[in-house]
Every structure is written in structure tokens, then in C-alpha cells.
C-alpha atoms as a PDB file:
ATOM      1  CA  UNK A   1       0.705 -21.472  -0.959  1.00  0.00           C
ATOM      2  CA  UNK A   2       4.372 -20.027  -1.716  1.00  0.00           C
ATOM      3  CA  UNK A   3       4.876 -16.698   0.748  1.00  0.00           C
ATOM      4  CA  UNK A   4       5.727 -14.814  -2.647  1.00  0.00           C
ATOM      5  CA  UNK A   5       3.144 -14.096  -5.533  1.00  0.00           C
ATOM      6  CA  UNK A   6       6.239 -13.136  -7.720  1.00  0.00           C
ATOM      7  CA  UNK A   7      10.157 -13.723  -6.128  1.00  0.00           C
ATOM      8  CA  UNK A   8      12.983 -11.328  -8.284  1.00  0.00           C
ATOM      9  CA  UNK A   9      16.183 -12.801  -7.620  1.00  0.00           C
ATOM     10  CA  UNK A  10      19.779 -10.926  -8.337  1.00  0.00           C
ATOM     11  CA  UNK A  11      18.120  -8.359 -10.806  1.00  0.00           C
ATOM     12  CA  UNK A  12      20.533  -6.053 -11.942  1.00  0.00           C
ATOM     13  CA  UNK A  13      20.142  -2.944 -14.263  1.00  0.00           C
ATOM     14  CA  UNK A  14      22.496  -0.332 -16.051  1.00  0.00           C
ATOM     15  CA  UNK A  15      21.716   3.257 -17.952  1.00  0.00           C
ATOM     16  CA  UNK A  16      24.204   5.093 -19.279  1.00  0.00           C
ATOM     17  CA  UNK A  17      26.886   3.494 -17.068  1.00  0.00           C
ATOM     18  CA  UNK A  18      25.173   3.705 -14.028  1.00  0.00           C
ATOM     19  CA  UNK A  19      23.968   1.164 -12.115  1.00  0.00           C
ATOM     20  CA  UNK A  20      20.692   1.112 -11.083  1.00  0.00           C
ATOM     21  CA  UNK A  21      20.128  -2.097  -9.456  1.00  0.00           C
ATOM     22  CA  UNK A  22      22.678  -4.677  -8.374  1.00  0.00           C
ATOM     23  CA  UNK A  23      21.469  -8.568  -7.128  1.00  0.00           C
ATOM     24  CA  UNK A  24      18.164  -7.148  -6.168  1.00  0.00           C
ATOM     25  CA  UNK A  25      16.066 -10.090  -4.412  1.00  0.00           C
ATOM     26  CA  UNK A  26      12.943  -9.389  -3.467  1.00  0.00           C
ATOM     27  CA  UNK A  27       9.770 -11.764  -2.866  1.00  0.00           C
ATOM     28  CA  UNK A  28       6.585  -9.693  -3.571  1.00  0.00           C
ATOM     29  CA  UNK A  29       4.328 -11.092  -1.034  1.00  0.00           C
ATOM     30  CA  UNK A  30       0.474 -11.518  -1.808  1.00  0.00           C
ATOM     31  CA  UNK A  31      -1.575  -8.187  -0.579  1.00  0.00           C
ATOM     32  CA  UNK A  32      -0.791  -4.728  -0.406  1.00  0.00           C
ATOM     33  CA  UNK A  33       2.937  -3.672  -0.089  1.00  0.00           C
ATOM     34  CA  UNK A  34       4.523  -0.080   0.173  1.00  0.00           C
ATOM     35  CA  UNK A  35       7.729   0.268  -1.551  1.00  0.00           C
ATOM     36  CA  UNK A  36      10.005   3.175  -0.495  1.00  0.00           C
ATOM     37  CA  UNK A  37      13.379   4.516  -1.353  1.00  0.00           C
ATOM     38  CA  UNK A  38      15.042   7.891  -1.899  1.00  0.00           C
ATOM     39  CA  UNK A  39      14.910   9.691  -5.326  1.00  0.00           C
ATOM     40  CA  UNK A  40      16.701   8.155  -7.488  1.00  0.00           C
ATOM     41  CA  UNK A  41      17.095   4.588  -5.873  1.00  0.00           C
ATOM     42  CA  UNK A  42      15.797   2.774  -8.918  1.00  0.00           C
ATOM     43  CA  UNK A  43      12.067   2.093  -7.617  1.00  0.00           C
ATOM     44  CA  UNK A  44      10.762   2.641 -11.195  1.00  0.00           C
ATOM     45  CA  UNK A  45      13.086   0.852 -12.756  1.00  0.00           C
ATOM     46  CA  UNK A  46      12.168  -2.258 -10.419  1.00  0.00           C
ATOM     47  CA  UNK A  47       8.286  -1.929 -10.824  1.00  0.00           C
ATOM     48  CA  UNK A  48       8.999  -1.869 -14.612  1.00  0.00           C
ATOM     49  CA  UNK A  49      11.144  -5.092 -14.860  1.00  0.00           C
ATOM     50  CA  UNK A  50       8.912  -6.902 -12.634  1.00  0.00           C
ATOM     51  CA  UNK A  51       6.178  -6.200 -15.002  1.00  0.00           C
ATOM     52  CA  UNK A  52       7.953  -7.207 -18.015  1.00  0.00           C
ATOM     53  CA  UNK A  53       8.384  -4.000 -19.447  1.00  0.00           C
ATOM     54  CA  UNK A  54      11.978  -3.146 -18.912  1.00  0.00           C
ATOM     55  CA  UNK A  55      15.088  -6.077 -19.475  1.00  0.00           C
ATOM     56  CA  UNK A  56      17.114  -7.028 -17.235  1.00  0.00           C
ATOM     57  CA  UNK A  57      20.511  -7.010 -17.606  1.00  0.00           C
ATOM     58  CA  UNK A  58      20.715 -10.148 -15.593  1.00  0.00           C
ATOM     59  CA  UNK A  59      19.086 -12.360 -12.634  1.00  0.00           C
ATOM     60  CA  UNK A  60      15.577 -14.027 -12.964  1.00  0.00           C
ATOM     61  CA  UNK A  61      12.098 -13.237 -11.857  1.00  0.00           C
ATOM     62  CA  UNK A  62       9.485 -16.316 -10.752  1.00  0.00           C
ATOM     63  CA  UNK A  63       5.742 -16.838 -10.140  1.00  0.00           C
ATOM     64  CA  UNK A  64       5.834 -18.632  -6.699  1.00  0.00           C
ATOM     65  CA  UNK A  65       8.263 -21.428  -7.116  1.00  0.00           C
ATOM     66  CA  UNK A  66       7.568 -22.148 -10.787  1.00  0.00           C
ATOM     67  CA  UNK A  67      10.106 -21.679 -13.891  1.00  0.00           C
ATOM     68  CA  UNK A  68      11.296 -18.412 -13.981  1.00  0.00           C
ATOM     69  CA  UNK A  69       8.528 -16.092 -15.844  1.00  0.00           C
ATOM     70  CA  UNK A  70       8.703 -14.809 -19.501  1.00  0.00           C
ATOM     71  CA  UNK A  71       8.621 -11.030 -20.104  1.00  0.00           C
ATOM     72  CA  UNK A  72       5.091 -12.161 -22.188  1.00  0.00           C
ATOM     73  CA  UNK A  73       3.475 -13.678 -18.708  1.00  0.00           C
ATOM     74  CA  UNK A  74       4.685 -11.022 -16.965  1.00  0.00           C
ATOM     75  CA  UNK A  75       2.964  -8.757 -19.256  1.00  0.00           C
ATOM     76  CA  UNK A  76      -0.154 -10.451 -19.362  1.00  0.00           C
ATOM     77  CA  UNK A  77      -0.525 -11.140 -15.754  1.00  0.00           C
ATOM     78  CA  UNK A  78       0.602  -7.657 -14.412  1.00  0.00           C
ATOM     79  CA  UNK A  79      -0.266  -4.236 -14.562  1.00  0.00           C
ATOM     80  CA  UNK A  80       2.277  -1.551 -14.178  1.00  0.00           C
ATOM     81  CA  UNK A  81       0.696   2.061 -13.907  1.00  0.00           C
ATOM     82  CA  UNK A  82       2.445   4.655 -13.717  1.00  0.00           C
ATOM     83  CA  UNK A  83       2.098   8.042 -12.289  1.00  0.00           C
ATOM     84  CA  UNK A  84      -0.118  10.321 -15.100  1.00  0.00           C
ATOM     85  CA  UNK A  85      -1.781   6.967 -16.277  1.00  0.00           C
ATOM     86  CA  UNK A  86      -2.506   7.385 -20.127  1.00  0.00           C
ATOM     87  CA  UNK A  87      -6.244   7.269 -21.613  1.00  0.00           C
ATOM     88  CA  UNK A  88      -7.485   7.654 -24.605  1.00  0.00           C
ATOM     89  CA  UNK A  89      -9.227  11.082 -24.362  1.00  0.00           C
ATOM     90  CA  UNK A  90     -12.161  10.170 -26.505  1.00  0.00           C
ATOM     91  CA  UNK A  91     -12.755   7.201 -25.411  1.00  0.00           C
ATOM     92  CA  UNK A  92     -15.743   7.001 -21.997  1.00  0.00           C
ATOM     93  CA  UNK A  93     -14.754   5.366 -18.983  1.00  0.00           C
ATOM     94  CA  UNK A  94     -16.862   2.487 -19.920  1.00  0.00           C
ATOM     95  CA  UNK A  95     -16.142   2.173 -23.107  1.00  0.00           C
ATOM     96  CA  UNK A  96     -12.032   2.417 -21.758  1.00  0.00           C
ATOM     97  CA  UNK A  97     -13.147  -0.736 -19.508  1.00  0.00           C
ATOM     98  CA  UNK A  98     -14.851  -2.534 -22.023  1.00  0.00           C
ATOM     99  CA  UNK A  99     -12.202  -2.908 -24.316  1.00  0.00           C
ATOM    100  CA  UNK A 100      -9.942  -3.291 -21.597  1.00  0.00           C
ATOM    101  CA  UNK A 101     -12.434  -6.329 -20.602  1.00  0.00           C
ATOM    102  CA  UNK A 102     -12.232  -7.411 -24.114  1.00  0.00           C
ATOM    103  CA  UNK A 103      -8.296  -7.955 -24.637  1.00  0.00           C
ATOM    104  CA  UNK A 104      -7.863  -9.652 -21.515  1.00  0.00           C
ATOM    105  CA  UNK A 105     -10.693 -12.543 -22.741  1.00  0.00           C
ATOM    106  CA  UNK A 106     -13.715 -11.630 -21.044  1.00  0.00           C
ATOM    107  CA  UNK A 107     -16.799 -13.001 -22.712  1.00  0.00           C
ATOM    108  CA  UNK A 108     -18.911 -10.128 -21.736  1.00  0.00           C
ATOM    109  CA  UNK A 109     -16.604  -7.562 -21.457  1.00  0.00           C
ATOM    110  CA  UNK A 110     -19.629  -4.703 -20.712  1.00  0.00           C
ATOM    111  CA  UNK A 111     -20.819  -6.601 -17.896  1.00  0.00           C
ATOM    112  CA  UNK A 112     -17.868  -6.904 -16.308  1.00  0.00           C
ATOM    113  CA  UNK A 113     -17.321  -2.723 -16.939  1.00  0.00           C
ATOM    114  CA  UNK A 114     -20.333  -1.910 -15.068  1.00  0.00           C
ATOM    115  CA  UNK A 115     -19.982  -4.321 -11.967  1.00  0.00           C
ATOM    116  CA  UNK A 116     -15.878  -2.608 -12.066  1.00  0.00           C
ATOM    117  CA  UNK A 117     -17.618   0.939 -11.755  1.00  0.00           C
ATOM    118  CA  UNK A 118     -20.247  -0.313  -9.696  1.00  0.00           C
ATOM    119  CA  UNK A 119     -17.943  -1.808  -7.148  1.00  0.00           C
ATOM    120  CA  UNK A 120     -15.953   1.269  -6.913  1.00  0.00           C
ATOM    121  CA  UNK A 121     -18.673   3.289  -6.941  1.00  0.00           C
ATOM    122  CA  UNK A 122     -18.033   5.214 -10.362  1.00  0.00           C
ATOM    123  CA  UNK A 123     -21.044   4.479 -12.220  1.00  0.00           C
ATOM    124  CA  UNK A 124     -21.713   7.985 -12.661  1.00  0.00           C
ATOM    125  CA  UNK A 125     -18.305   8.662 -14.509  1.00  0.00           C
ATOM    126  CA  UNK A 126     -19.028   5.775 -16.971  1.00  0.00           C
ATOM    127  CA  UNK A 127     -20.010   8.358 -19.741  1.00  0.00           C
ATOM    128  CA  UNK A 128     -17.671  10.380 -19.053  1.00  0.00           C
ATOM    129  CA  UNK A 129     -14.850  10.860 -21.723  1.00  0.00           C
ATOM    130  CA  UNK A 130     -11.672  10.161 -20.701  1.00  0.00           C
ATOM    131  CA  UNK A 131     -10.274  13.650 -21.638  1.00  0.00           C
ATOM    132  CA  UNK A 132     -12.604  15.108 -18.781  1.00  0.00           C
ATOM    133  CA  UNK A 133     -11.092  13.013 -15.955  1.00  0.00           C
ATOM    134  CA  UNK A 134      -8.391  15.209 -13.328  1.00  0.00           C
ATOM    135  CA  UNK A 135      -5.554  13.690 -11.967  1.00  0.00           C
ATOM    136  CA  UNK A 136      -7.267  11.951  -9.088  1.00  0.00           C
ATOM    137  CA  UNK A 137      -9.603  10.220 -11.261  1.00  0.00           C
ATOM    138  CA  UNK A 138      -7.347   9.147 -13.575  1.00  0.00           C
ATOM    139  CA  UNK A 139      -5.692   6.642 -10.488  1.00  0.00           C
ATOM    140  CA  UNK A 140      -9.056   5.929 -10.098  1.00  0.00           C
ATOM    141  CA  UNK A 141      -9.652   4.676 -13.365  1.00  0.00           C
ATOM    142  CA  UNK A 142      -6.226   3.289 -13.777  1.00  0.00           C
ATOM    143  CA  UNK A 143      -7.508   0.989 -10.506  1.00  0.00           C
ATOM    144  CA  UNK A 144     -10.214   0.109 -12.657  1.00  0.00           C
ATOM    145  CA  UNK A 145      -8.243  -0.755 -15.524  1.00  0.00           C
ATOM    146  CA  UNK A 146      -6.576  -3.011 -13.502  1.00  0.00           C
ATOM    147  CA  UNK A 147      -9.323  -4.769 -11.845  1.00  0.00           C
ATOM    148  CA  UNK A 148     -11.312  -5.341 -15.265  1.00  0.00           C
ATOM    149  CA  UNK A 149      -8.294  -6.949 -16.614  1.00  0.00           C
ATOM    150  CA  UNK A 150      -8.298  -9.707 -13.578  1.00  0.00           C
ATOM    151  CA  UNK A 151      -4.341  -8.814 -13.487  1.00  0.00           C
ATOM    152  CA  UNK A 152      -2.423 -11.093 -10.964  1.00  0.00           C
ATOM    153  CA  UNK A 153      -0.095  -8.436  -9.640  1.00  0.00           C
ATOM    154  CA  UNK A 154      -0.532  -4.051 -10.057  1.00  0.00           C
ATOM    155  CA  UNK A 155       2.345  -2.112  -9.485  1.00  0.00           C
ATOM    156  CA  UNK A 156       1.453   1.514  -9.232  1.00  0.00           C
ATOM    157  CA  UNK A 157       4.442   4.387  -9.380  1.00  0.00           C
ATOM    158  CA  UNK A 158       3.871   7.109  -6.585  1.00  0.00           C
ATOM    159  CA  UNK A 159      -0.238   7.063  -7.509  1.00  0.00           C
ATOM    160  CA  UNK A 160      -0.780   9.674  -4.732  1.00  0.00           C
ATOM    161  CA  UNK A 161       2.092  12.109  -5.104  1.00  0.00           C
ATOM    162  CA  UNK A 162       0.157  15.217  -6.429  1.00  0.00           C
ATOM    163  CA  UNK A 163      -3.058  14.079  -4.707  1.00  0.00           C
ATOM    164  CA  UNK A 164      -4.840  16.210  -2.173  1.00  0.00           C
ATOM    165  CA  UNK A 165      -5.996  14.550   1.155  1.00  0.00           C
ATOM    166  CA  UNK A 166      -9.258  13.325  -0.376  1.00  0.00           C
ATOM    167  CA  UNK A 167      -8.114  11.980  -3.167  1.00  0.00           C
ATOM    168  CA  UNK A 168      -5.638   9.770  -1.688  1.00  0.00           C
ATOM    169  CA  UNK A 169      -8.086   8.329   0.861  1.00  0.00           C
ATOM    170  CA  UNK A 170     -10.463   7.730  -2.568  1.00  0.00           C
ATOM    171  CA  UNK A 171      -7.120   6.043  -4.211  1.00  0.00           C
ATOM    172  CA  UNK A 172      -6.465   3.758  -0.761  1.00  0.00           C
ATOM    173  CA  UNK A 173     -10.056   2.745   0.001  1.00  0.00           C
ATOM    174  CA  UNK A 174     -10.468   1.284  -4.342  1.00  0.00           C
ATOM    175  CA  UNK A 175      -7.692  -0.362  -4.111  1.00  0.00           C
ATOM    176  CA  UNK A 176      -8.306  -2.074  -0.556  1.00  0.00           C
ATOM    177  CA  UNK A 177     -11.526  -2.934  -2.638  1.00  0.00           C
ATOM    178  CA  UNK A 178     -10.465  -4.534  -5.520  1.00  0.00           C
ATOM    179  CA  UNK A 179      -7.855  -6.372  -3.189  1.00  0.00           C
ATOM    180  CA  UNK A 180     -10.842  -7.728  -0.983  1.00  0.00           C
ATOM    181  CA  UNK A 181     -13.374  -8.150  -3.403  1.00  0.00           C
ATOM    182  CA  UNK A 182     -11.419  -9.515  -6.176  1.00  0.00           C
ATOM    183  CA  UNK A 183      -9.835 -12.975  -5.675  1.00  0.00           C
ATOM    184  CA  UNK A 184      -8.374 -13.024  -8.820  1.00  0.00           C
ATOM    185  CA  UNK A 185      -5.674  -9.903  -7.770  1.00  0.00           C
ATOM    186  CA  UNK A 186      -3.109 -11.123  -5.521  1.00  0.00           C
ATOM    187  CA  UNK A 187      -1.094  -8.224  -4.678  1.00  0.00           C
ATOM    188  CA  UNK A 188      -0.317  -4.890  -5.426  1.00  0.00           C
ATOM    189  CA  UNK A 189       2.546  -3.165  -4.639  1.00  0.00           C
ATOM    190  CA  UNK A 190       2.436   0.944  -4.145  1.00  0.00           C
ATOM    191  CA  UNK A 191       5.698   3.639  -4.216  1.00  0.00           C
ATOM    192  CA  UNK A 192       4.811   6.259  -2.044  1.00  0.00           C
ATOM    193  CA  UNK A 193       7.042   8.841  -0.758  1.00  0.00           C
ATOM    194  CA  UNK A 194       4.468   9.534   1.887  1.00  0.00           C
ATOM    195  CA  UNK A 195       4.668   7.417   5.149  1.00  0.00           C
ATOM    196  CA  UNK A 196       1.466   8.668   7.184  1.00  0.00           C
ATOM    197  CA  UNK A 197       0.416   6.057   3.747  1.00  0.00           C
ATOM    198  CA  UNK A 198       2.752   3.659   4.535  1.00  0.00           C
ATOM    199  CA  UNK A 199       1.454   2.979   8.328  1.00  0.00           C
ATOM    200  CA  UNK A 200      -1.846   4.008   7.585  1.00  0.00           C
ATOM    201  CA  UNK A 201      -2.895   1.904   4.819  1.00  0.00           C
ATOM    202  CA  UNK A 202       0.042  -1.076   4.326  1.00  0.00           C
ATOM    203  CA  UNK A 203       1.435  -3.894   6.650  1.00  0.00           C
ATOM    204  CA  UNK A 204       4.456  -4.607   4.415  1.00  0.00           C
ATOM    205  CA  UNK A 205       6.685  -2.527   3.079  1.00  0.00           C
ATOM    206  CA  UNK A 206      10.000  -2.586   1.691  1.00  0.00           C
ATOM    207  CA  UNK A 207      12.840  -0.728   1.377  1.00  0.00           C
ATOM    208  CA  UNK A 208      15.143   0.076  -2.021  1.00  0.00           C
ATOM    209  CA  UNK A 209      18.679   2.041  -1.812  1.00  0.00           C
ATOM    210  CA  UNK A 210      21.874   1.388  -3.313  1.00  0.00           C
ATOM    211  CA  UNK A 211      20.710  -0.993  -5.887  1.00  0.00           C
ATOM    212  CA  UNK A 212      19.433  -3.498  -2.843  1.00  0.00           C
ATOM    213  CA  UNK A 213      16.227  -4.146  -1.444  1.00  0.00           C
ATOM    214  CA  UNK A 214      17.704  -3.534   2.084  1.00  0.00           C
ATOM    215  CA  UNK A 215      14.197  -4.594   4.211  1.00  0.00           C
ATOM    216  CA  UNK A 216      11.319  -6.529   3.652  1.00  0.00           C
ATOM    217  CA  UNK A 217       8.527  -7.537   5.861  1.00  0.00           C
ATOM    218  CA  UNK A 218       6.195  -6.127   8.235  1.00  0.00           C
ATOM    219  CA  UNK A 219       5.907  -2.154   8.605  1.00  0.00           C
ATOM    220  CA  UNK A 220       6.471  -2.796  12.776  1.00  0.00           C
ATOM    221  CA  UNK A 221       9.801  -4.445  12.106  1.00  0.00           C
ATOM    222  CA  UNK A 222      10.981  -1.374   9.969  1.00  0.00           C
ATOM    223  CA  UNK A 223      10.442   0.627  12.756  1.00  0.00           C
ATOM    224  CA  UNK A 224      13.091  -1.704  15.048  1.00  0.00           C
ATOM    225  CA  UNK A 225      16.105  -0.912  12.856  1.00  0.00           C
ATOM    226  CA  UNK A 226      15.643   2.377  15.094  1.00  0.00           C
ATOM    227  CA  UNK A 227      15.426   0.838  17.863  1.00  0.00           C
ATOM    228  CA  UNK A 228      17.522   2.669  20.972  1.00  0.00           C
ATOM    229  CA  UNK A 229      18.214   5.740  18.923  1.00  0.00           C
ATOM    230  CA  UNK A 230      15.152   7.869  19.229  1.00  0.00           C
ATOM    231  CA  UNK A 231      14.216  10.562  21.837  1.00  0.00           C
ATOM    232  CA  UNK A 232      12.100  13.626  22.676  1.00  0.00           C
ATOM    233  CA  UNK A 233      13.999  17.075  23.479  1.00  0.00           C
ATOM    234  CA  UNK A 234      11.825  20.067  24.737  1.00  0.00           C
ATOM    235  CA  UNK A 235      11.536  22.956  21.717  1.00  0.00           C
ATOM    236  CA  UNK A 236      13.530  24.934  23.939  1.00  0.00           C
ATOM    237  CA  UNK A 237      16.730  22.856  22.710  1.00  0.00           C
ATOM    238  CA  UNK A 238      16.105  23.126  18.882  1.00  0.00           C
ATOM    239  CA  UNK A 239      19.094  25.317  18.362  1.00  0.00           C
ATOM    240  CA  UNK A 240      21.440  22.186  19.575  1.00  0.00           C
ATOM    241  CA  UNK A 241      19.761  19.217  18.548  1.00  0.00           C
ATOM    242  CA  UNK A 242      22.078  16.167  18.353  1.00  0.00           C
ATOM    243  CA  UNK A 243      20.032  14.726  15.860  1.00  0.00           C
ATOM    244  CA  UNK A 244      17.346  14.366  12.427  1.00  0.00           C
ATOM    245  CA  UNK A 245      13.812  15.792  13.610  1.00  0.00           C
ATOM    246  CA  UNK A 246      11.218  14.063  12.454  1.00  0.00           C
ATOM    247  CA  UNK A 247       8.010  15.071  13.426  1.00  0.00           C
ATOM    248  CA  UNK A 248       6.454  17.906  16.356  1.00  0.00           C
ATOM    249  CA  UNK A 249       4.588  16.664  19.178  1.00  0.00           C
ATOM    250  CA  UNK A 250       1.484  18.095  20.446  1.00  0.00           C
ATOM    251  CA  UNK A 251       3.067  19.713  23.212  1.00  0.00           C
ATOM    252  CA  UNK A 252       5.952  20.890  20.885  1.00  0.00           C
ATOM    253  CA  UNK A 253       8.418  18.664  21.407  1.00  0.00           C
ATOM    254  CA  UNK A 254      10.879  17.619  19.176  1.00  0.00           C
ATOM    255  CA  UNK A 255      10.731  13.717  17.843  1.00  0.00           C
ATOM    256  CA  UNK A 256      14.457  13.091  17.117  1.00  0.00           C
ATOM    257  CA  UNK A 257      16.358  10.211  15.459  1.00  0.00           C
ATOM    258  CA  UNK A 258      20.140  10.425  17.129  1.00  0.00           C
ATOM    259  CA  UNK A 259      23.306   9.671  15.166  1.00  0.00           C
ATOM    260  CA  UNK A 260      24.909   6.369  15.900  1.00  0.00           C
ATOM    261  CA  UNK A 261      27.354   6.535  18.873  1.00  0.00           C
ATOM    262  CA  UNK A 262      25.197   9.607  20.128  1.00  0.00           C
ATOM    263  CA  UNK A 263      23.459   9.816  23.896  1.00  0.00           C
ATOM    264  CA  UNK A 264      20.474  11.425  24.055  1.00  0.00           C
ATOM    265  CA  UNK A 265      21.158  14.967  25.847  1.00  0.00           C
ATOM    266  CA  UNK A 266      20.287  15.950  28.853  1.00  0.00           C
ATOM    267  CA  UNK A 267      16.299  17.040  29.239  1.00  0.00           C
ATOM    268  CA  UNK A 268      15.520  14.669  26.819  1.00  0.00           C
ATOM    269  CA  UNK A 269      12.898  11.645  27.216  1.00  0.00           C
ATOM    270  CA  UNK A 270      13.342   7.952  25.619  1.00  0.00           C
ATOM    271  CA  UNK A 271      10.474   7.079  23.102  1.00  0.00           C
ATOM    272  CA  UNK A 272       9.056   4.497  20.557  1.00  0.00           C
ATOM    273  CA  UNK A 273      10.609   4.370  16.986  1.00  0.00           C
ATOM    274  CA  UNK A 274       8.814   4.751  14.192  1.00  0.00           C
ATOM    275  CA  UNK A 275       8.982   3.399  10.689  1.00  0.00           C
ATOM    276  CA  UNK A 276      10.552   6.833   9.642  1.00  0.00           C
ATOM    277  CA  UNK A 277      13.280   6.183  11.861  1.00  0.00           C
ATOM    278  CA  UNK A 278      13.707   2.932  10.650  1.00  0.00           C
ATOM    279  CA  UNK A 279      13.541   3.796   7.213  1.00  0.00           C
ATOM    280  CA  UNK A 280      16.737   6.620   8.067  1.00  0.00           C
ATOM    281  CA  UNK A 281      18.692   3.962   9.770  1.00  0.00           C
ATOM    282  CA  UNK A 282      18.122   1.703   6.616  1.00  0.00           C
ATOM    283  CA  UNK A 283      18.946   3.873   3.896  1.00  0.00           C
ATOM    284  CA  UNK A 284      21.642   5.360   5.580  1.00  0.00           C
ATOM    285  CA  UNK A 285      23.028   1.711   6.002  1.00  0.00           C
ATOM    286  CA  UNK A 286      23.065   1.682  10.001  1.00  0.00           C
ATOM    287  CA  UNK A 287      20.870  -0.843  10.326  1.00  0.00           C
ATOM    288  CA  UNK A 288      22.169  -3.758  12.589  1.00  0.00           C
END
């Protein structure tokens, strides 16, 4: 089996004169990846070209090792869901999965709505009209939608952003589900701008700025770019801090990320990165 479900090789992008994404490369590996980035670093814009949606103004995007894929496979074979997922308000839940069922060529397209809600334990929603649903079951459903279609790949855009605590646990745990209990979805891939989500939930993750993926692979090895750079200073030496905070310890100490070139001050204790400080050093282009 290839290491990639789906490999996007030198994708680039314009709008308006801008550009967006320049000889992006990035093999989507099978299971559940986090993909991160800064506002504005053209994470949409990547989820919707790898799903066919969006053209590219150039490279090529390939299933495994095959020919490079057609916007209509790419269509077909992945879901792209965006952040307020669209359903028809009048529509049920079920009767939203049923048709869903239906397009995609299921031969008993109702069956296979009840064992989706079933499995995700939504059964009671399935009369529910669509209009009804809050934000956090929309995602919910949207995972459903998904997972009735037997889709290949789901890309979902920042799915938790406006979720409380609950919610986004509700979000992780269905989509851990349909990943396990589902052979026919391969991978998803998830934007989050929260990264208690990205080590809490993911083992891969990668990285977008300037137009590049700049890392790909295993959330530990994010946290290496960091590696040598991160200490703990006592609260008492917030008002001179040589460096980005980023996070409190219990005992109130400061977790800081020092600049390049910059020796930890004295007082100050030597400690693990994290992928936060990995991430910095990435997008900041300081990586080694």
C-alpha cells in the first residue's frame, strides 16, 4: 500500500494577483491528519482543490501512485465540508442521509441511514428537520453525510472553531468512529486552529505558510523543530521575557519559546518542546 491516499504535487493557486499557493507537495497519508497554518495561509484553498472543487492553476494531484486524478474522481471520492455545513432545512436527518445514500449508489440507501445514525449514536435526531439542528450538530451530521456516502477522503475546514468543549469532544470521538469502523474511509484530514486538538486527537499533522507545506509527518517531530530553544522563567521575570510565552505552568511559570541566537536568562530552567513551539519555529521559517 502507497504511504499516501492522495499525493498533490507543485499545486499552485492565484486570486486577484495574489498567490495563494506556490509548488505545494503534499502526500495526504491514510488516517486522521491535522492541518495548521496562520490566517490567511491558503488552508481552504488547499482542502478545496484537493477535493476537486477549486482549479488549479497548475501542478497535479494523484490517488496513490496512479494517473493523476480528474476533478470528477476527486469529486466523487471526496468530501469537502466546510465550516457552517449546508442542509436542506426541511429535509430530516434521515431523510438528508437517505438521499445522500441514494446518489452515491447504495441499493438500500435507508438501511444504510439508520446503521450511519446508529453507529454514531444519533438515532434520536433522525426525525429531526434539518432546520432544528445547532451548530454542533450540524458537524455532526456533516460526519454523517460523509460516512453514508462511503467517501475515500473528508476534508473538514476548522469543524470545531465555534464549538464549546463538549461539542468538540462529540465532533473528535464520530469521526475516530467512522475512521475505525468504516473501511471504506481512508483518511480525513481536519484544519484546526486549536492545538490541545492537534496532540490530543491526531498523530500527523502538517504545516501550511507561505504557499508551502513546510512539515509533514508525525505530531512528535513537529515539536523537534523547537528543539534547544525552549525554557521556563519564574512569573517573577514576566516584565523581561526574552521570548514568545506560550502556555502557564501550574506553579506559574512561564513556558517560553526563545528567539534564535537567544540564551535562556538567568533563573530560567531547560524544558521539552512542544508542537506549539515547533509550529512557531516553522512558520516563522527557523526551522533547521
Amino acid at each position: 500500500m502507497s504511504e499516501a491516499l492522495v499525493t498533490l504535487r507543485g499545486i499552485r493557486r492565484r486570486a486577484q494577483g495574489t498567490v495563494i499557493l506556490q509548488g505545494c507537495d503534499w502526500p495526504i497519508p491514510y488516517g486522521l491528519t491535522a492541518l495548521v497554518g496562520p490566517n490567511g495561509a491558503g488552508k481552504t484553498t488547499l482542502l478545496r482543490i484537493a477535493a476537486g472543487i477549486l482549479h488549479a492553476d497548475g501542478g497535479e494531484l494523484r490517488w496513490g501512485e496512479r494517473e493523476p486524478a480528474s476533478p470528477s474522481s476527486l469529486r466523487r471520492l471526496v468530501a469537502y465540508v466546510p465550516q457552517f455545513p449546508g442542509l436542506h432545512p426541511r429535509l430530516t436527518v434521515a431523510e438528508h442521509l437517505e438521499r445522500d445514500a441514494m446518489w452515491s449508489g447504495s441499493h438500500h440507501p435507508r438501511q444504510r441511514a439508520r446503521q450511519t445514525l446508529r453507529r454514531l449514536g444519533l438515532d434520536r435526531w433522525g426525525e429531526r428537520r434539518c432546520e432544528r439542528l445547532d451548530g454542533a450538530e450540524r458537524r455532526l451530521v456533516a460526519v454523517a453525510r460523509a460516512w453514508v456516502r462511503r467517501c475515500r477522503l473528508i476534508l473538514f475546514d476548522e469543524p470545531t472553531a465555534d464549538l464549546d468543549p463538549e461539542a468538540r469532544a462529540r465532533f473528535w470521538f464520530a469521526l475516530s468512529e467512522l475512521l475505525r469502523a468504516d473501511a471504506s474511509v481512508k483518511a480525513a484530514v481536519v484544519t484546526t486552529h486549536l492545538f490541545d486538538e492537534v496532540t490530543a486527537f491526531t498523530s500527523q499533522v502538517a504545516v501550511l505558510a507561505r504557499g508551502r507545506i513546510l512539515y509533514a509527518g508525525p505530531v512528535t517531530g513537529l515539536a523537534q523543530a523547537a528543539q534547544g530553544r525552549c525554557a521556563c522563567l519564574p512569573a517573577a521575570a514576566s516584565g523581561t521575557l526574552p521570548g514568545d510565552i506560550v502556555g502557564v505552568d501550574a506553579d506559574g511559570r512561564y513556558r517560553v519559546l526563545l528567539p534564535v541566537g537567544v540564551t535562556a536568562p538567568p533563573g530560567s530552567e531547560p524544558r521539552a518542546p512542544l508542537p506549539l513551539d515547533g509550529y512557531l519555529v516553522t512558520i516563522r521559517g527557523e526551522a533547521g
